[in-house]
Protein backbone atom coordinates (compact mmCIF):
# COMPACT_ATOMS: atom_id res chain seq x y z
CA UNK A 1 -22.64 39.85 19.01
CA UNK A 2 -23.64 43.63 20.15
CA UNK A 3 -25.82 46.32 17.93
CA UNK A 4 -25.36 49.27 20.20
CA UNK A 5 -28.03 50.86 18.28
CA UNK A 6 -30.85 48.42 18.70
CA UNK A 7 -29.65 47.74 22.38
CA UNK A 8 -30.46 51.62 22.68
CA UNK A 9 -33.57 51.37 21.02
CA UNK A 10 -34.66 48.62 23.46
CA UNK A 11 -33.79 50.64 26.42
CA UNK A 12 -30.76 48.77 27.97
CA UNK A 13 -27.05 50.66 28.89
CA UNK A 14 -24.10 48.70 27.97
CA UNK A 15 -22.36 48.73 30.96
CA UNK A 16 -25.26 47.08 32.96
CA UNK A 17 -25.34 44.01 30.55
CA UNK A 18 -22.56 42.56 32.64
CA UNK A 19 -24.92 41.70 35.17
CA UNK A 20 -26.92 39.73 32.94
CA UNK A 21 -23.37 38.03 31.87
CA UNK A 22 -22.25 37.46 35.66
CA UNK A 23 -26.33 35.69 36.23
CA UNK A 24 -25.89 33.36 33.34
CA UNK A 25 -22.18 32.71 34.21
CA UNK A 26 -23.79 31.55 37.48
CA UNK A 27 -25.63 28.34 35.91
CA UNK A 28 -23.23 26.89 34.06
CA UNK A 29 -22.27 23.64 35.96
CA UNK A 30 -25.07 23.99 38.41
CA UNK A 31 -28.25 24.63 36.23
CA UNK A 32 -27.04 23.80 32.66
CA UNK A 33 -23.33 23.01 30.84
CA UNK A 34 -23.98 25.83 28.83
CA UNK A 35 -26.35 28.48 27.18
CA UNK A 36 -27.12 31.02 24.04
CA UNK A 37 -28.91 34.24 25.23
CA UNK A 38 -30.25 36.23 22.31
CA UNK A 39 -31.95 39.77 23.42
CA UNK A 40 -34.20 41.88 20.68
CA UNK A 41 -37.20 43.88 19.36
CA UNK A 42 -38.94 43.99 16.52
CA UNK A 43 -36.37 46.50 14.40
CA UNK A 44 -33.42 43.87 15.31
CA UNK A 45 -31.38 41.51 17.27
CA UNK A 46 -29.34 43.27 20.49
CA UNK A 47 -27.37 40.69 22.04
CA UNK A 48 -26.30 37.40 21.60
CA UNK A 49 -23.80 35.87 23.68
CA UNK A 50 -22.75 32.34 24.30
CA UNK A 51 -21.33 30.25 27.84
CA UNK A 52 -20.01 27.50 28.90
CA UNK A 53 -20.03 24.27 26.71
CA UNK A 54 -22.18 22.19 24.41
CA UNK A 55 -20.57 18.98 25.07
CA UNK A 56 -18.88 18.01 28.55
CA UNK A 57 -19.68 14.26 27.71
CA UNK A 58 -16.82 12.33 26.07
CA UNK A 59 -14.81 15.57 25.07
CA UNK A 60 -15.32 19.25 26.10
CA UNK A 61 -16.89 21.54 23.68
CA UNK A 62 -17.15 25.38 23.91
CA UNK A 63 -20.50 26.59 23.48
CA UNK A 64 -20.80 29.22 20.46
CA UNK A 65 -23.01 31.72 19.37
CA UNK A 66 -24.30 29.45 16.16
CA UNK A 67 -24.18 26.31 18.49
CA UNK A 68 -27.54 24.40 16.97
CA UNK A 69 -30.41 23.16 19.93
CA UNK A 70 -32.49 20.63 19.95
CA UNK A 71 -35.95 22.74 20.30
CA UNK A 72 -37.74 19.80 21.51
CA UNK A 73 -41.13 21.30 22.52
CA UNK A 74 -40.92 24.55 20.81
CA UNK A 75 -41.65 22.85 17.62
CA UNK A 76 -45.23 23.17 18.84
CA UNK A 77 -45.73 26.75 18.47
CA UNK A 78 -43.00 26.99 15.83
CA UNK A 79 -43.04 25.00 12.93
CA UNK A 80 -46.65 23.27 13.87
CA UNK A 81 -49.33 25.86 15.10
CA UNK A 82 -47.49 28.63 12.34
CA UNK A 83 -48.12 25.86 9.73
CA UNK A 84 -52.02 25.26 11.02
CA UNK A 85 -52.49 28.70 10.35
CA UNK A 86 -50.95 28.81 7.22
CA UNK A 87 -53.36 26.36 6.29
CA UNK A 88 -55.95 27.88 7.71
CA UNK A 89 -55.32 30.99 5.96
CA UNK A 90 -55.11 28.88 2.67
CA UNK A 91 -58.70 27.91 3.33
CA UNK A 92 -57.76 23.77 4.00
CA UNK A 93 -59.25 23.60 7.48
CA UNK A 94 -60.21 25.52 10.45
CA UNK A 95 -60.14 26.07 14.10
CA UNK A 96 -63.75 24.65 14.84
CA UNK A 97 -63.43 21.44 12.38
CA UNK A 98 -63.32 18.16 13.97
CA UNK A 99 -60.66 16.27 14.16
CA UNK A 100 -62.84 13.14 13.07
CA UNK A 101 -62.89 15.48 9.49
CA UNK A 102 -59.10 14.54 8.61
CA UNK A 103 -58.57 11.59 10.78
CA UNK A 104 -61.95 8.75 10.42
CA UNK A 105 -60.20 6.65 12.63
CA UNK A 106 -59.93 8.98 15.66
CA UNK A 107 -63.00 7.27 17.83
CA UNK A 108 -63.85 6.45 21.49
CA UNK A 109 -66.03 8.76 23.97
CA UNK A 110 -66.01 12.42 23.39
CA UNK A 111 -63.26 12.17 20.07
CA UNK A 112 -66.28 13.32 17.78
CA UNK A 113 -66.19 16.31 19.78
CA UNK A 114 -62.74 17.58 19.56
CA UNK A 115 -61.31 19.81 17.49
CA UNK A 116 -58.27 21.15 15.95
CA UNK A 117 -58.95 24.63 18.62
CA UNK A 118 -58.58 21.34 20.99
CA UNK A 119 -55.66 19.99 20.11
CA UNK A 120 -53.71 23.57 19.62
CA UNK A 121 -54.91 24.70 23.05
CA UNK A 122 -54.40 21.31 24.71
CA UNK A 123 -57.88 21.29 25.78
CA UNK A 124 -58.60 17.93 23.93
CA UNK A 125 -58.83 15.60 26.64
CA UNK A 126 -55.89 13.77 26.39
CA UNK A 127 -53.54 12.86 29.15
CA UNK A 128 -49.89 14.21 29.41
CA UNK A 129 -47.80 11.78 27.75
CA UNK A 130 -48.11 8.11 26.13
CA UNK A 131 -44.50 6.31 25.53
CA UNK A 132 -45.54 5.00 22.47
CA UNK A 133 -42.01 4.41 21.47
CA UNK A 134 -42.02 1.17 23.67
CA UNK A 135 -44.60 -0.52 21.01
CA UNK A 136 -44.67 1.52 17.87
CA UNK A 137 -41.78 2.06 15.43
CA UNK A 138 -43.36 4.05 12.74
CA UNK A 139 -45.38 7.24 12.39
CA UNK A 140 -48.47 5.46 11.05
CA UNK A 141 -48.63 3.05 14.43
CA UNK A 142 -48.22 6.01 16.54
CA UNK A 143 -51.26 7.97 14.71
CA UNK A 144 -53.42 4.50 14.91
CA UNK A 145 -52.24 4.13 18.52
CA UNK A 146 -53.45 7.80 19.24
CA UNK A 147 -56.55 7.14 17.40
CA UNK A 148 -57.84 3.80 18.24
CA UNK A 149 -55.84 3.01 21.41
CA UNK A 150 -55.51 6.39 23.76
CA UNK A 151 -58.76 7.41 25.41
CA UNK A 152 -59.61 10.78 26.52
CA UNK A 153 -59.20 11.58 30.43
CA UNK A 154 -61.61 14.58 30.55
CA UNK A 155 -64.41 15.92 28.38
CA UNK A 156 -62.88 18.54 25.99
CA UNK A 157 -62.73 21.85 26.38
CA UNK A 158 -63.20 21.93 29.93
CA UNK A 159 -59.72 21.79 31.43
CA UNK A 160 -56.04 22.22 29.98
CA UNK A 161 -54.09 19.43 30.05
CA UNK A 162 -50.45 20.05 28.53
CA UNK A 163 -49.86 17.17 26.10
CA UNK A 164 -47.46 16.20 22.98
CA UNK A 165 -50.44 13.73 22.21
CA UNK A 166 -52.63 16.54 20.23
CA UNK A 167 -49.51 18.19 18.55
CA UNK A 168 -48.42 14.44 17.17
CA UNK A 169 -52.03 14.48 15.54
CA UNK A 170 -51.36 18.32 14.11
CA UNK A 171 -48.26 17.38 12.57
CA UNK A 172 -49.60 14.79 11.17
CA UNK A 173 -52.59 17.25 9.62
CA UNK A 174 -50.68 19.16 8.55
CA UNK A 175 -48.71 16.08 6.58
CA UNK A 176 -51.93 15.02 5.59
CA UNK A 177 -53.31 18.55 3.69
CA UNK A 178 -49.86 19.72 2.65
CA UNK A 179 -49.04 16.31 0.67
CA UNK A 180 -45.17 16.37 2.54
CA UNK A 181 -43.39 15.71 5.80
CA UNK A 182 -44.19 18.56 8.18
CA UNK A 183 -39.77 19.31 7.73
CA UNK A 184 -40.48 19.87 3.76
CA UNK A 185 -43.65 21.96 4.56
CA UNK A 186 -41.92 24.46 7.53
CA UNK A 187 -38.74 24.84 5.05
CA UNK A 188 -41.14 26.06 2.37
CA UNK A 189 -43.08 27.75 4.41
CA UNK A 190 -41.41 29.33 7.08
CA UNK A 191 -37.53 28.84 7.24
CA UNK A 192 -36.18 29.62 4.10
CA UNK A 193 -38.56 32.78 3.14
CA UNK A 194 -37.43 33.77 6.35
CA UNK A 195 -33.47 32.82 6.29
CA UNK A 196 -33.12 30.71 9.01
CA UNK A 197 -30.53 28.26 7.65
CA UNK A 198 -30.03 26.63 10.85
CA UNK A 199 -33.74 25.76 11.67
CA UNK A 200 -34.31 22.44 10.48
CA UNK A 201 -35.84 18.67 11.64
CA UNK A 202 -32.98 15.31 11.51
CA UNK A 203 -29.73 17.92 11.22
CA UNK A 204 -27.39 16.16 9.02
CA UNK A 205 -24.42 14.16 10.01
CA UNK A 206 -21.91 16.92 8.80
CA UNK A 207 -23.74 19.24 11.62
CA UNK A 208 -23.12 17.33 14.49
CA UNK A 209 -20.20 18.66 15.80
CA UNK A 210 -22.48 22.26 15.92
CA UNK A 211 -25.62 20.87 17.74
CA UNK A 212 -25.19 21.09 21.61
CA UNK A 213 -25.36 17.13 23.07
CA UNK A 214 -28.40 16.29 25.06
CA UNK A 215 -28.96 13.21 27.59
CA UNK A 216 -27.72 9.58 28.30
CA UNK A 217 -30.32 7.66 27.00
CA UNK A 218 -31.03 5.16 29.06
CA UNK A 219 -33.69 3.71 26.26
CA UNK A 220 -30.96 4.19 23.39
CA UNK A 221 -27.98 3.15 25.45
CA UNK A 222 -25.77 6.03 24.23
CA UNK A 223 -25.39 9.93 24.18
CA UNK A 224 -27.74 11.86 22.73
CA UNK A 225 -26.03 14.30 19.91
CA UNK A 226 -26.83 15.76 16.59
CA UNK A 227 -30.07 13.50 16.84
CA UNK A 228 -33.71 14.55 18.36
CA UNK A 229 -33.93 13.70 22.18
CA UNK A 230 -37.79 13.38 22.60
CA UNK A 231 -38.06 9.22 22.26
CA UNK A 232 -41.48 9.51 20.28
CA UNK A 233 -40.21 11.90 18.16
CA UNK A 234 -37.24 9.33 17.63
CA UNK A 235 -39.62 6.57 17.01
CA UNK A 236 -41.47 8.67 14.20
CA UNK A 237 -38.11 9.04 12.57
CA UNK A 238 -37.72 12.38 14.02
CA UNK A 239 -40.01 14.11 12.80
CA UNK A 240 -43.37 15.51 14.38
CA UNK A 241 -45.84 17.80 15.45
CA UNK A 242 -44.80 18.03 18.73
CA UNK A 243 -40.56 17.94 19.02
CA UNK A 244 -37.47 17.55 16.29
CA UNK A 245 -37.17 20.95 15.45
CA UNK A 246 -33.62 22.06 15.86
CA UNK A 247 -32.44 25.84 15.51
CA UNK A 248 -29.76 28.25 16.74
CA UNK A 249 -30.64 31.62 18.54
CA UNK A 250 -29.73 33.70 15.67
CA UNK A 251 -32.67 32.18 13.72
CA UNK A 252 -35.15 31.94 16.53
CA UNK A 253 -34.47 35.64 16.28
CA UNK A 254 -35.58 35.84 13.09
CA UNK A 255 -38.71 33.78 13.79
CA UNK A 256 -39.60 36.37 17.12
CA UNK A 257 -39.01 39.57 14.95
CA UNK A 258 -41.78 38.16 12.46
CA UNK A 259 -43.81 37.53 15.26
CA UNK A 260 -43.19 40.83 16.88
CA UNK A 261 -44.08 42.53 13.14
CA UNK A 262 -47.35 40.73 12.63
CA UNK A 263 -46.47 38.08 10.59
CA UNK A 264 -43.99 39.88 8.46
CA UNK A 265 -40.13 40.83 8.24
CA UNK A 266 -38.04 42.08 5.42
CA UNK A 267 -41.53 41.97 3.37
CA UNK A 268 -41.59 38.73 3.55
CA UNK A 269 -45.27 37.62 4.99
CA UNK A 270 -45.70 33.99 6.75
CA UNK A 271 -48.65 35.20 8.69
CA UNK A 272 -51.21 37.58 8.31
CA UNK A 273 -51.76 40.22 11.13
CA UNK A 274 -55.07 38.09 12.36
CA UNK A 275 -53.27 34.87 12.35
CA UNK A 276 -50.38 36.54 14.70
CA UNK A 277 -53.58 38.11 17.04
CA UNK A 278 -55.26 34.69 17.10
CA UNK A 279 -52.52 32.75 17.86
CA UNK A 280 -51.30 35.14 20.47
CA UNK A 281 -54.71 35.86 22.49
CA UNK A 282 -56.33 33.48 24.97
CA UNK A 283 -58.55 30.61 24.49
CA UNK A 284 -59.10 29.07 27.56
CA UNK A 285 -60.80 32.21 30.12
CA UNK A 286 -61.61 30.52 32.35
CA UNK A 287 -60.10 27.42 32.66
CA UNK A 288 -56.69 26.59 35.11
CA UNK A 289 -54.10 28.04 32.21
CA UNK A 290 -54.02 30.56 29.20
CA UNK A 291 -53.12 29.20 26.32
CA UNK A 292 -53.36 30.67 22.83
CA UNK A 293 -52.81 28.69 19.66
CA UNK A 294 -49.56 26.70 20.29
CA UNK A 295 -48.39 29.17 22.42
CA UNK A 296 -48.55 29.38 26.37
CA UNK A 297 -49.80 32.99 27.36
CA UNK A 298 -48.03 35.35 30.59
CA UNK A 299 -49.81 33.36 33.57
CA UNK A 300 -49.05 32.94 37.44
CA UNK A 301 -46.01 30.55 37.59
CA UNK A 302 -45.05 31.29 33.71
CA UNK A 303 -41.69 31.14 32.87
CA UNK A 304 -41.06 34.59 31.84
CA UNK A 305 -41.61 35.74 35.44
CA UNK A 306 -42.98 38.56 36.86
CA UNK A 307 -41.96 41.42 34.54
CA UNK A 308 -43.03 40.74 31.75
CA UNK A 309 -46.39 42.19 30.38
CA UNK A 310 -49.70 40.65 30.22
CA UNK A 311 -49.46 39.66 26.40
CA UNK A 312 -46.45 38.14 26.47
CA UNK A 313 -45.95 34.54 24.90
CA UNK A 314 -43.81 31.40 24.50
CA UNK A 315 -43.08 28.41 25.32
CA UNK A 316 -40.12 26.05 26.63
CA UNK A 317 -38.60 22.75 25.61
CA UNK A 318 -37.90 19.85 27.67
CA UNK A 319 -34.02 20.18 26.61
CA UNK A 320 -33.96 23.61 28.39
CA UNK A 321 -34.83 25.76 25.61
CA UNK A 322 -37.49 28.82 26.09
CA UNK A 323 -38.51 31.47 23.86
CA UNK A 324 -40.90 34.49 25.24
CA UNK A 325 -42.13 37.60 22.96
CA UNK A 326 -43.69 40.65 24.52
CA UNK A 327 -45.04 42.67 22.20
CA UNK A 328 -45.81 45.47 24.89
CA UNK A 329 -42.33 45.57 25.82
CA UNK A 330 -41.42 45.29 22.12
CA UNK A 331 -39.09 42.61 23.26
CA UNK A 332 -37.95 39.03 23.02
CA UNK A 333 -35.48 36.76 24.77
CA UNK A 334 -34.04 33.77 23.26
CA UNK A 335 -32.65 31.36 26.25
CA UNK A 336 -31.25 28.03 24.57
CA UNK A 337 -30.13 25.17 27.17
CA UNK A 338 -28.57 21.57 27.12
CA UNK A 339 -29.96 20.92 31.10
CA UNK A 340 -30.47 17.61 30.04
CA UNK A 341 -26.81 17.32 29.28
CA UNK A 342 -25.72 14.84 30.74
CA UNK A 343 -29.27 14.00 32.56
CA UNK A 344 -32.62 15.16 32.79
CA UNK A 345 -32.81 14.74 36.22
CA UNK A 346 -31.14 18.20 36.48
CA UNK A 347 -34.45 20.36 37.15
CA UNK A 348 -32.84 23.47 38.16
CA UNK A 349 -33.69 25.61 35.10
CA UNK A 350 -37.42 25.64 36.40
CA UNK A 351 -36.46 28.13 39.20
CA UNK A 352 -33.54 29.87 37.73
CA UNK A 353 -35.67 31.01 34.34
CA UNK A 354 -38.22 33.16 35.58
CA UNK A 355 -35.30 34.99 37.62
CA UNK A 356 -33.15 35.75 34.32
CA UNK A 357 -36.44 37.03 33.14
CA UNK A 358 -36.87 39.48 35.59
CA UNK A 359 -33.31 40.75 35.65
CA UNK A 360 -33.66 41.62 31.98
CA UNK A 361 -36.63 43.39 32.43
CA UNK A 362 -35.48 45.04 35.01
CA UNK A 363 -32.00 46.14 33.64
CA UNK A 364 -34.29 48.04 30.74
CA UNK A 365 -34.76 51.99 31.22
CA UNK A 366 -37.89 52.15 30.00
């Protein structure tokens, strides 16, 4: 898909867009099996253009344009931190409130001291990851596990410390306040006001032939298609704070626009202006990484490269999905992967990401 008119808007000729096609074209079979690019601004979406194939496992299946993704950790910023600050905005919690407040359980040294800024910033104290899926089977024995059984590494506040661990206890906040699964909240919320049809946790059966395949699971015994790849997720029956979102470029579009236009597109309003500017600047000066609220900020070593300004945001998914918004640049690029297809142990995307970046800044006229 090409609108000549917002492509214009956004500064890039037409006839130098082939050598964004010819770098993409590049990865498939050496970085990825396949890929959805999706270019825009805040008035519209540019470019969207799929290669290579969502399946190469089994049977060979052509990537397309609407192929569906499993988000994996873009649900953080997505569907959880947008719903904190929905709730925030309803007046339910806020930033500073301990987590203790909505979760009595959550005890050990220094857990009466964190707080939801904490656990949105990954400042908590928690360490990277927990396989809980080896011993629990059920949301409420991963939150008890989290609360009773996981002890913090570092005092919180004082380092960042990526971790699912604090986004599995905001999903489950946000379960808690909202009175529904966090995938009936985000639909009500977020998705449909918004039209993404395609954005959704647990995509139904009739769906699967859509969704891109991930891994091999070595833990499942089986191929990983049409069913969330992230094994805690899995074990929480796929949904959770912190992966099992699922979504399509088109939509994740949609969801950058809104961003891009303060919290609001086609009058409809998920966020206020302040919500967008609080989620979006830093909260950790100081410390090794900026992070805003569910979102990772431009940083040395981000993923968006070199180019791109000093307030740009987003965030990447283990499955080789990234989304990054600059609002300077009035620009966002939608890069959706299956790396992990058939293995994780493909790693290449690390390097080859911030370089697309950069070409796609650097194509732009202005």
């Amino acid at each position: 898909m090409i609108n000549k008119e917002i492509l214009a808007e956004m500064g890039y000729y037409l006839n130098r867009l082939s050598e964004l096609d010819e770098f993409i074209k590049k990865g498939i079979g050496d970085v990825y099996p396949g890929a959805v690019i999706a270019l825009g601004c805040s008035k519209g979406v540019g470019y969207i253009k799929a290669y290579g194939y969502s399946v190469i496992v089994e049977e060979k299946k052509p990537m397309k344009e609407n192929t569906i993704f499993d988000l994996a950790s873009l649900t953080k910023p997505i569907a959880t931190a947008t719903s904190i600050m929905i709730l925030i905005e309803r007046g339910l919690l806020a930033l500073d409130d301990k987590v203790q407040d909505y979760l009595p359980s959550f005890k050990g040294p220094f857990k009466d001291k964190v707080t939801i800024r904490h656990l949105l910033t990954h400042t908590a104290g928690f360490p990277p990851h927990e396989p809980f899926y080896y011993r629990c089977s059920s949301v409420e024995e991963i939150i008890d596990e989290i609360c009773t059984g996981v002890f913090l590494t570092y005092e919180p506040g004082t380092r960042v410390v990526y971790s699912d661990i604090g986004f599995i206890l905001l999903g489950y906040i946000v379960e808690e306040l909202a009175g529904q699964r966090l995938s009936e909240f985000t639909e009500a919320n977020i998705f449909a006001p918004l039209g993404m049809k395609d954005t959704m946790f647990n995509p139904p059966r009739e769906l699967r032939d859509r969704v891109a395949a991930t891994e091999i699971c070595k833990w499942r015994k089986k191929l990983i298609w049409g069913e969330v790849h992230d094994e805690n997720s899995y074990a929480m029956g796929g949904v959770a704070g912190h992966a099992g979102l699922f979504s399509t470029a088109l939509d994740l579009s949609i969801f950058a626009q809104m961003m891009l236009n303060k919290g609001t597109l086609n009058e409809v309003r998920v966020l206020s202006k302040r919500s967008v500017e609080e989620m979006t600047k830093c909260h950790t000066e100081g410390l090794s990484a900026r992070r805003g609220l569910g979102w990772q900020l431009k940083d040395k070593g981000a993923s968006c490269g070199d180019l791109f300004s000093d307030l740009a945001y987003g965030h990447t998914g283990f499955t080789g999905t990234s989304l990054w918004i600059d609002p300077e640049l009035d620009l966002f690029v939608v890069f959706l992967t299956n790396r992990v297809h058939p293995s994780r142990e493909n790693k290449k995307i690390v390097r080859f990401r911030p370089k697309l970046h950069n070409l796609i800044v650097g194509l732009k006229r202005f």
